[in-house]
Protein backbone atom coordinates (compact mmCIF):
# COMPACT_ATOMS: atom_id res chain seq x y z
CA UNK A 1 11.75 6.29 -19.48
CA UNK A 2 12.63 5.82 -23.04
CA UNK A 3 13.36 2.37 -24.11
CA UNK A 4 14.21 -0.76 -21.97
CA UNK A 5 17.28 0.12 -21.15
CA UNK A 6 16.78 1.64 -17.65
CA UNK A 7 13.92 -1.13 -17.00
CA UNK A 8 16.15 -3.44 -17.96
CA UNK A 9 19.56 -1.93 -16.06
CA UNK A 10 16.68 -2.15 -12.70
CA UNK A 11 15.48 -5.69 -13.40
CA UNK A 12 19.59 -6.88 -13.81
CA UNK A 13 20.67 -4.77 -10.81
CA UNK A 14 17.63 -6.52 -8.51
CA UNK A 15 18.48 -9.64 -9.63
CA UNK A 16 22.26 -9.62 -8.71
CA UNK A 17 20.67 -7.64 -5.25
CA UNK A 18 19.05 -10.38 -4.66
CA UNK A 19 21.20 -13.74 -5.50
CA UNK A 20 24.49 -12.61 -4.89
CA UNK A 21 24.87 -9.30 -3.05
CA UNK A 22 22.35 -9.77 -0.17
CA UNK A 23 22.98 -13.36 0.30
CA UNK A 24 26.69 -12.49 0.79
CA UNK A 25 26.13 -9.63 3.15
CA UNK A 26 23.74 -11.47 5.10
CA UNK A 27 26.26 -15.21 5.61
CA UNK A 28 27.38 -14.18 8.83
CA UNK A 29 24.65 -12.53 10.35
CA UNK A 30 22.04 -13.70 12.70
CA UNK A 31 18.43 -13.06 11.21
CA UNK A 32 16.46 -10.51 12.41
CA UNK A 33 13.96 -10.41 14.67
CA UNK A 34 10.41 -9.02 13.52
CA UNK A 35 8.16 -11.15 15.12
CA UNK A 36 7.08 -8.48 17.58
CA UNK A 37 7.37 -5.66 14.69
CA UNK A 38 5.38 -7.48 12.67
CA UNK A 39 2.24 -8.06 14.80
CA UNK A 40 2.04 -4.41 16.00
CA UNK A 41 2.16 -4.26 12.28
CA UNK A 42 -0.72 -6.44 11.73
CA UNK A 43 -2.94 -4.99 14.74
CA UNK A 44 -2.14 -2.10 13.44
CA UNK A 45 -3.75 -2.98 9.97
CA UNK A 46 -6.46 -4.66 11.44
CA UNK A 47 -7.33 -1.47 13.24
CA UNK A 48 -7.24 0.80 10.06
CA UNK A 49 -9.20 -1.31 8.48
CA UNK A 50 -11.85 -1.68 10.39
CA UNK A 51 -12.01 1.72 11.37
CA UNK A 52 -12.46 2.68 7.25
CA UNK A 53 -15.06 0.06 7.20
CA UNK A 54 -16.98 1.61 10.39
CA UNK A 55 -16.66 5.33 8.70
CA UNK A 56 -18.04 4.11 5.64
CA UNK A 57 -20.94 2.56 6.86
CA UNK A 58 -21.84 5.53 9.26
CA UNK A 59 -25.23 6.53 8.54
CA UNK A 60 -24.98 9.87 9.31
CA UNK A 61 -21.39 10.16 6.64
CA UNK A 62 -22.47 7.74 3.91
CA UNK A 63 -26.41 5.87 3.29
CA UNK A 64 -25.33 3.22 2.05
CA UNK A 65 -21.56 2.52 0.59
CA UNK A 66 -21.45 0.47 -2.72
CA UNK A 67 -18.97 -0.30 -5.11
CA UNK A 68 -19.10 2.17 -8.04
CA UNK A 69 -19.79 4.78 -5.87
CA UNK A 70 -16.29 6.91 -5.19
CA UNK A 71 -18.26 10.26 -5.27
CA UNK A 72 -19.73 9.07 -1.58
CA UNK A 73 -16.50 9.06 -0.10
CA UNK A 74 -16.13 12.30 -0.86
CA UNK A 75 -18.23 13.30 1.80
CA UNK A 76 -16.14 11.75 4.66
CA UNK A 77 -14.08 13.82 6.53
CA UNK A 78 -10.68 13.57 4.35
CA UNK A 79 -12.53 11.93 1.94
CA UNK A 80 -12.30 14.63 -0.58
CA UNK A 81 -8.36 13.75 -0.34
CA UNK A 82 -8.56 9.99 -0.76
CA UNK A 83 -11.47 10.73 -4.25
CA UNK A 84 -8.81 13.10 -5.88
CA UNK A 85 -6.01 10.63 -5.11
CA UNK A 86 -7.71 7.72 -6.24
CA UNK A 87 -8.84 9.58 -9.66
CA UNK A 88 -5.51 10.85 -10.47
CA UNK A 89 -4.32 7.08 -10.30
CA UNK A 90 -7.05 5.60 -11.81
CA UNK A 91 -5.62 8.16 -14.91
CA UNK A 92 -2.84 6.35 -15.49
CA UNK A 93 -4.40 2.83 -15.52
């Protein structure tokens, strides 16, 4: 993008999304319900989580997983995926 002009066009066009669009849609509708949807959600993070930690700390995939150490994960299976990922993004930081 060059300038602030489409940054700036996005940050306007949110804004009115938010206060008077949405709002307006949304005054005669019930809420929704995501109570349910959002704890399968959470379970579901929980899981994935846990499972990442559990493959990391294999001892037959990775000795010992440290901080600092990206080049281990590399030898998880997928892992190769998630080190080029993760370097390509760190590029742009």
């Amino acid at each position: 993008m060059s300038g602030p002009g489409p940054t700036l066009l996005i940050t306007v066009f949110y804004i009115l999304s938010v206060l008077v669009f949405l709002p307006a849609y949304m005054k005669n509708k019930k809420p929704y319900k995501l109570r349910a949807i959002i704890r399968y959600y959470n379970i579901f993070q929980i899981v994935s989580c846990c499972s990442i930690i559990y493959m990391l700390n294999r001892k037959q995939n990775v000795k010992k997983f440290r901080p600092g150490r990206l080049h281990e994960l590399a030898l998880l299976p997928g892992g190769g995926h998630f080190l080029e990922t993760f370097t390509r993004c760190r590029s742009f930081v």
